[in-house]
Protein backbone atom coordinates (compact mmCIF):
# COMPACT_ATOMS: atom_id res chain seq x y z
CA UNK A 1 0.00 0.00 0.00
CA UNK A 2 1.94 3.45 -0.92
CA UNK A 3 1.92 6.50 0.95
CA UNK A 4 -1.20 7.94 -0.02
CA UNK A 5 -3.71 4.82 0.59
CA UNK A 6 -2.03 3.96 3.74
CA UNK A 7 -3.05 7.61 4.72
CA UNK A 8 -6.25 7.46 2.82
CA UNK A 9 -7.15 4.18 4.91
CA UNK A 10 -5.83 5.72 8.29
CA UNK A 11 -8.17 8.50 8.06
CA UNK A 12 -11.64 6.62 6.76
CA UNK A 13 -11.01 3.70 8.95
CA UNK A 14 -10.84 6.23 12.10
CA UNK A 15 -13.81 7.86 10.52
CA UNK A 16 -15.92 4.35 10.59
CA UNK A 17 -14.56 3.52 14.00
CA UNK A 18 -15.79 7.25 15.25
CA UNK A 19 -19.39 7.07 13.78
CA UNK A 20 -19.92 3.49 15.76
CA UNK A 21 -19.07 4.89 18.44
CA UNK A 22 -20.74 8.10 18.50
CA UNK A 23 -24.06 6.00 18.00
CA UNK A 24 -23.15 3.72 20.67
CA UNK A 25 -22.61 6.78 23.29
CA UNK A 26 -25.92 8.99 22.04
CA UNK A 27 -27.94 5.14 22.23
CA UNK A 28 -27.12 5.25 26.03
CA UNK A 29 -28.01 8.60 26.07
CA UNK A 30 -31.67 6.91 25.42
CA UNK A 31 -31.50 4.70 28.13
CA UNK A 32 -30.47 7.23 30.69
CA UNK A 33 -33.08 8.97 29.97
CA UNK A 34 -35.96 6.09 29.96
CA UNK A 35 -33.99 5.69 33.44
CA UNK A 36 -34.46 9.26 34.45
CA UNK A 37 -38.48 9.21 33.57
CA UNK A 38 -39.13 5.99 35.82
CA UNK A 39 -36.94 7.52 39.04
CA UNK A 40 -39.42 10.53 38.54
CA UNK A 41 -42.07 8.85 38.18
CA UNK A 42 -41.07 6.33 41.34
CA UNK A 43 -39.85 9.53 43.02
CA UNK A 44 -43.61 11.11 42.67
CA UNK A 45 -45.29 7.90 43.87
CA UNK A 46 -43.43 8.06 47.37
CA UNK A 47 -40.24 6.22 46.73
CA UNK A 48 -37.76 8.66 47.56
CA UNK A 49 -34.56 6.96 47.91
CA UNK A 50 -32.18 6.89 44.31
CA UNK A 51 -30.21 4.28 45.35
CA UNK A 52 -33.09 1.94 45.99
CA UNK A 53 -34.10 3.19 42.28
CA UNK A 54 -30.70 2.33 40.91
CA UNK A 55 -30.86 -1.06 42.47
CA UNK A 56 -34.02 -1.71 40.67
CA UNK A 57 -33.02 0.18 37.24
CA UNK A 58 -29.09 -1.52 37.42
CA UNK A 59 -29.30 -4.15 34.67
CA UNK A 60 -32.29 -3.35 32.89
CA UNK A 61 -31.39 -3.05 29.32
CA UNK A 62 -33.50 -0.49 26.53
CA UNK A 63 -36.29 -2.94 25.84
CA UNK A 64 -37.20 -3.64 29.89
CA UNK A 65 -36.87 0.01 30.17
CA UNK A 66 -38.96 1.16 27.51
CA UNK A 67 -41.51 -1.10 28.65
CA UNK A 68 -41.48 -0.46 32.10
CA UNK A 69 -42.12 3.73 30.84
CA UNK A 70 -44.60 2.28 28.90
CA UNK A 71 -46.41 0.75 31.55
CA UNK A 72 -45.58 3.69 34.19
CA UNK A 73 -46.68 6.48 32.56
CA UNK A 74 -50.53 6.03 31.76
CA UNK A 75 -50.52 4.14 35.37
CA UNK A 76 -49.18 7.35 37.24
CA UNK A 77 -50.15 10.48 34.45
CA UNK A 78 -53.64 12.08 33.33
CA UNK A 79 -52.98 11.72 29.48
CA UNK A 80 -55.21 13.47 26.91
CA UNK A 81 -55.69 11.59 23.84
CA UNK A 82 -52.99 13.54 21.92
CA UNK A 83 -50.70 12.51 25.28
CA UNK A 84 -50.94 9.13 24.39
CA UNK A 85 -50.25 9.48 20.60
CA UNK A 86 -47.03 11.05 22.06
CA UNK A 87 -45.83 8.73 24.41
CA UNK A 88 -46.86 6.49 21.70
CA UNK A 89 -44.90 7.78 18.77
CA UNK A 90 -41.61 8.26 21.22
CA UNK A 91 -41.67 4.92 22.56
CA UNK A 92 -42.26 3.04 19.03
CA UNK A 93 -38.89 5.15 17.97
CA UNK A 94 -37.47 4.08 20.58
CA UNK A 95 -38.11 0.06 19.46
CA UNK A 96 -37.20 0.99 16.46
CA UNK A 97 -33.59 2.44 17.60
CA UNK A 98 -32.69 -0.77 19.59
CA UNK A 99 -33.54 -3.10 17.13
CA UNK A 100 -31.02 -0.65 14.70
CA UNK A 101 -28.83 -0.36 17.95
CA UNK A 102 -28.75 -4.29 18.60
CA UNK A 103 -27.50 -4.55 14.38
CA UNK A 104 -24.86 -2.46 14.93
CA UNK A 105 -23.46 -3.68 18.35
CA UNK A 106 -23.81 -7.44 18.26
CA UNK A 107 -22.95 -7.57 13.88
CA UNK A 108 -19.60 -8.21 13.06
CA UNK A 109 -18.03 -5.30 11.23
CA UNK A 110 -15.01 -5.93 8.81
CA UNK A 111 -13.62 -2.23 9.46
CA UNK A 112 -10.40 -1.81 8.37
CA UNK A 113 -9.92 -4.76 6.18
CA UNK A 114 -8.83 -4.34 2.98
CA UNK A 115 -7.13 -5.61 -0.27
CA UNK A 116 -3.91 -4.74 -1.24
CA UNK A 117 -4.98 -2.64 -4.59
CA UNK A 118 -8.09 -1.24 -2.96
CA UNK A 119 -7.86 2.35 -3.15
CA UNK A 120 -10.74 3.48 -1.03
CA UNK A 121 -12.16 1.87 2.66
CA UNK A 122 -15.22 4.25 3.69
CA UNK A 123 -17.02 1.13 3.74
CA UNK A 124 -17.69 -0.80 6.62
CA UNK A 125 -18.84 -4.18 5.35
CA UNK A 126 -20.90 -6.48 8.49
CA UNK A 127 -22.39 -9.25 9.05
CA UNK A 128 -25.30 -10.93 11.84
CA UNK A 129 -26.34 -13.67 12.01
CA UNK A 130 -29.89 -14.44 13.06
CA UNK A 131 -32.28 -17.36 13.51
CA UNK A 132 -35.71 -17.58 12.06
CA UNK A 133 -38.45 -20.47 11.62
CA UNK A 134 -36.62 -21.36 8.60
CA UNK A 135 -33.38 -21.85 10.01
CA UNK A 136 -30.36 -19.13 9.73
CA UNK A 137 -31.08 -15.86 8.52
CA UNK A 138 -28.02 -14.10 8.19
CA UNK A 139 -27.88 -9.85 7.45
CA UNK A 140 -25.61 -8.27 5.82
CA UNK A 141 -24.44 -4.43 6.05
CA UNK A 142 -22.05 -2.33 3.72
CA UNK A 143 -22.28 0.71 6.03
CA UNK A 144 -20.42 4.04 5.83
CA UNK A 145 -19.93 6.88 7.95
CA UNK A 146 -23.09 8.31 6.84
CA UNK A 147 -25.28 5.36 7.96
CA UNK A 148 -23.86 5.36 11.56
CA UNK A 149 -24.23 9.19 11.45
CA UNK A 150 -28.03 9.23 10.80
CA UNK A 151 -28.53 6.48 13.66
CA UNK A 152 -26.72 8.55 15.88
CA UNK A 153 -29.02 11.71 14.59
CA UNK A 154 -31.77 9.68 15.62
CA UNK A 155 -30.67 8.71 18.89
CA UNK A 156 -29.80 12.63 19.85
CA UNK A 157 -33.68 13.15 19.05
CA UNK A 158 -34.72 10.53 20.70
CA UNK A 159 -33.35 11.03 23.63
CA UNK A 160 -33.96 14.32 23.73
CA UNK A 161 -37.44 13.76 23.36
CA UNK A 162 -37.72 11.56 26.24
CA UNK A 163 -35.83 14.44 28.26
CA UNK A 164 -38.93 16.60 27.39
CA UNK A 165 -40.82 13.87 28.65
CA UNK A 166 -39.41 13.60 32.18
CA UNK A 167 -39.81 17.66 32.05
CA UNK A 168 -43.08 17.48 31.49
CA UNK A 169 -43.96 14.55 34.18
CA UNK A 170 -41.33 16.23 37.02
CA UNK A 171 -42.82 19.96 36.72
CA UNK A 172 -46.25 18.30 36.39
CA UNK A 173 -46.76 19.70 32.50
CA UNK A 174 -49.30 17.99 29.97
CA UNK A 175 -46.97 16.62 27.26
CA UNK A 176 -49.30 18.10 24.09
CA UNK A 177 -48.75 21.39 25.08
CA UNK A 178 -44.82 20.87 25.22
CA UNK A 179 -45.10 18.37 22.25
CA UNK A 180 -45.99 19.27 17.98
CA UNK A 181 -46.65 16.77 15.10
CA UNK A 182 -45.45 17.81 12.23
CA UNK A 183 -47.73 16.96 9.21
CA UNK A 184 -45.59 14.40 8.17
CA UNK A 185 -46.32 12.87 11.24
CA UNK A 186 -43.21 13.61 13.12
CA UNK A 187 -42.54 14.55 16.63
CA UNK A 188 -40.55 17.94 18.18
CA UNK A 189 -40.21 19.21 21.38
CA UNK A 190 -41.55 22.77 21.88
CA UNK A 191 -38.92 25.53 22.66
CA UNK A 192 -37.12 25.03 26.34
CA UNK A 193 -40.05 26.55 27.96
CA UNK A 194 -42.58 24.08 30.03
CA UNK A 195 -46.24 25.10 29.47
C-alpha cells in the first residue's frame, strides 16, 4: 500500500470507528433517559430513595426500560388523547432504535480490512447472524460513515425527546402542550419553555 492509501485508509477507517461509536454513546443517552423518567415517576409515587431506584433500574437493558415507561406512565399520568399518541410515537422510535442499535453492536463489522490494490475503505462491510423459523437468517451491512451518522441523529432526538418527557412529568406539565406533530407525522419538542 503506498503512501497515499495507507493515509487514505488511516483516516476513513478512524472515521468508521468514530461514527460506531458516536451512536453507541448517544444510544445510552436513550437509556439514561428512559432511566431518568421511571426515578421521577417512582420519586412522585413516594419512593424517595435513588439508590433503591438504581438497584431496581441496574441491569435493565433499553427494551425492559422502555416497557417499564410504557407501563408507568398512563398508570401514574392524566394523558389526553394527543398525550398518548405522544408517548406512543416516542416509545415506538425508541423500538425501532434498539432493534437498529442491537445490528450495529452485536454484527460483526469488517472495518479496516482491505485488499492490497483497494484504493478506497469508507465502507464498513458487516455481518449478523440471526435465527428464524426457517433456520439461519443471516444480514448483511455495507455501512459508511453516513449510515452510523443518521442512527446517531436519531438517537440525539430521541433522547432528547424523552428528556422533554421527564420535564413534562417532574414539573407536572401535559406533554401536548410541550409536544408538535409535524404533518408528516413527526414529533418535536416545543422551545425550552414548560407550558
Amino acid at each position: 500500500m503506498d503512501e497515499e492509501a495507507k493515509r487514505k485508509f488511516d483516516e476513513q477507517t478512524e472515521d468508521l470507528y468514530a461514527a460506531l461509536g458516536r451512536f453507541a454513546v448517544e444510544f445510552e443517552h436513550v437509556c439514561n433517559y428512559l432511566r431518568s423518567i421511571i426515578m421521577t415517576i417512582l420519586s412522585k409515587e413516594g419512593l424517595g430513595n435513588q439508590q433503591v431506584m438504581q438497584i431496581l433500574l441496574s441491569d435493565l437493558t433499553a427494551e425492559p426500560l422502555r416497557s417499564l415507561v410504557g407501563s408507568l406512565i398512563p398508570e401514574t399520568q392524566q394523558l389526553s388523547e394527543t398525550d398518548r399518541k405522544i408517548v406512543s410515537k416516542i416509545l415506538n422510535s425508541v423500538q425501532d432504535l434498539a432493534k437498529n442499535r442491537n445490528d450495529v453492536l452485536h454484527g460483526t463489522w469488517f472495518i479496516g480490512w482491505a485488499s492490497i490494490g483497494d484504493t478506497e475503505f469508507k465502507n464498513a462491510p458487516g455481518i449478523k447472524y440471526k435465527k428464524d423459523k426457517n433456520g439461519v437468517a443471516t444480514k448483511t451491512f455495507n455501512w459508511t460513515v453516513d449510515d452510523f451518522n443518521e442512527l446517531t441523529e436519531e438517537a440525539t432526538k430521541v433522547w432528547r425527546l424523552l428528556a422533554r418527557v421527564n420535564g413534562c412529568i417532574a414539573g407536572t406539565f401535559t406533554l401536548e402542550k410541550n409536544f408538535v406533530f409535524g404533518e408528516d407525522g413527526s414529533l418535536s419538542g416545543e422551545p425550552k419553555i414548560y407550558k
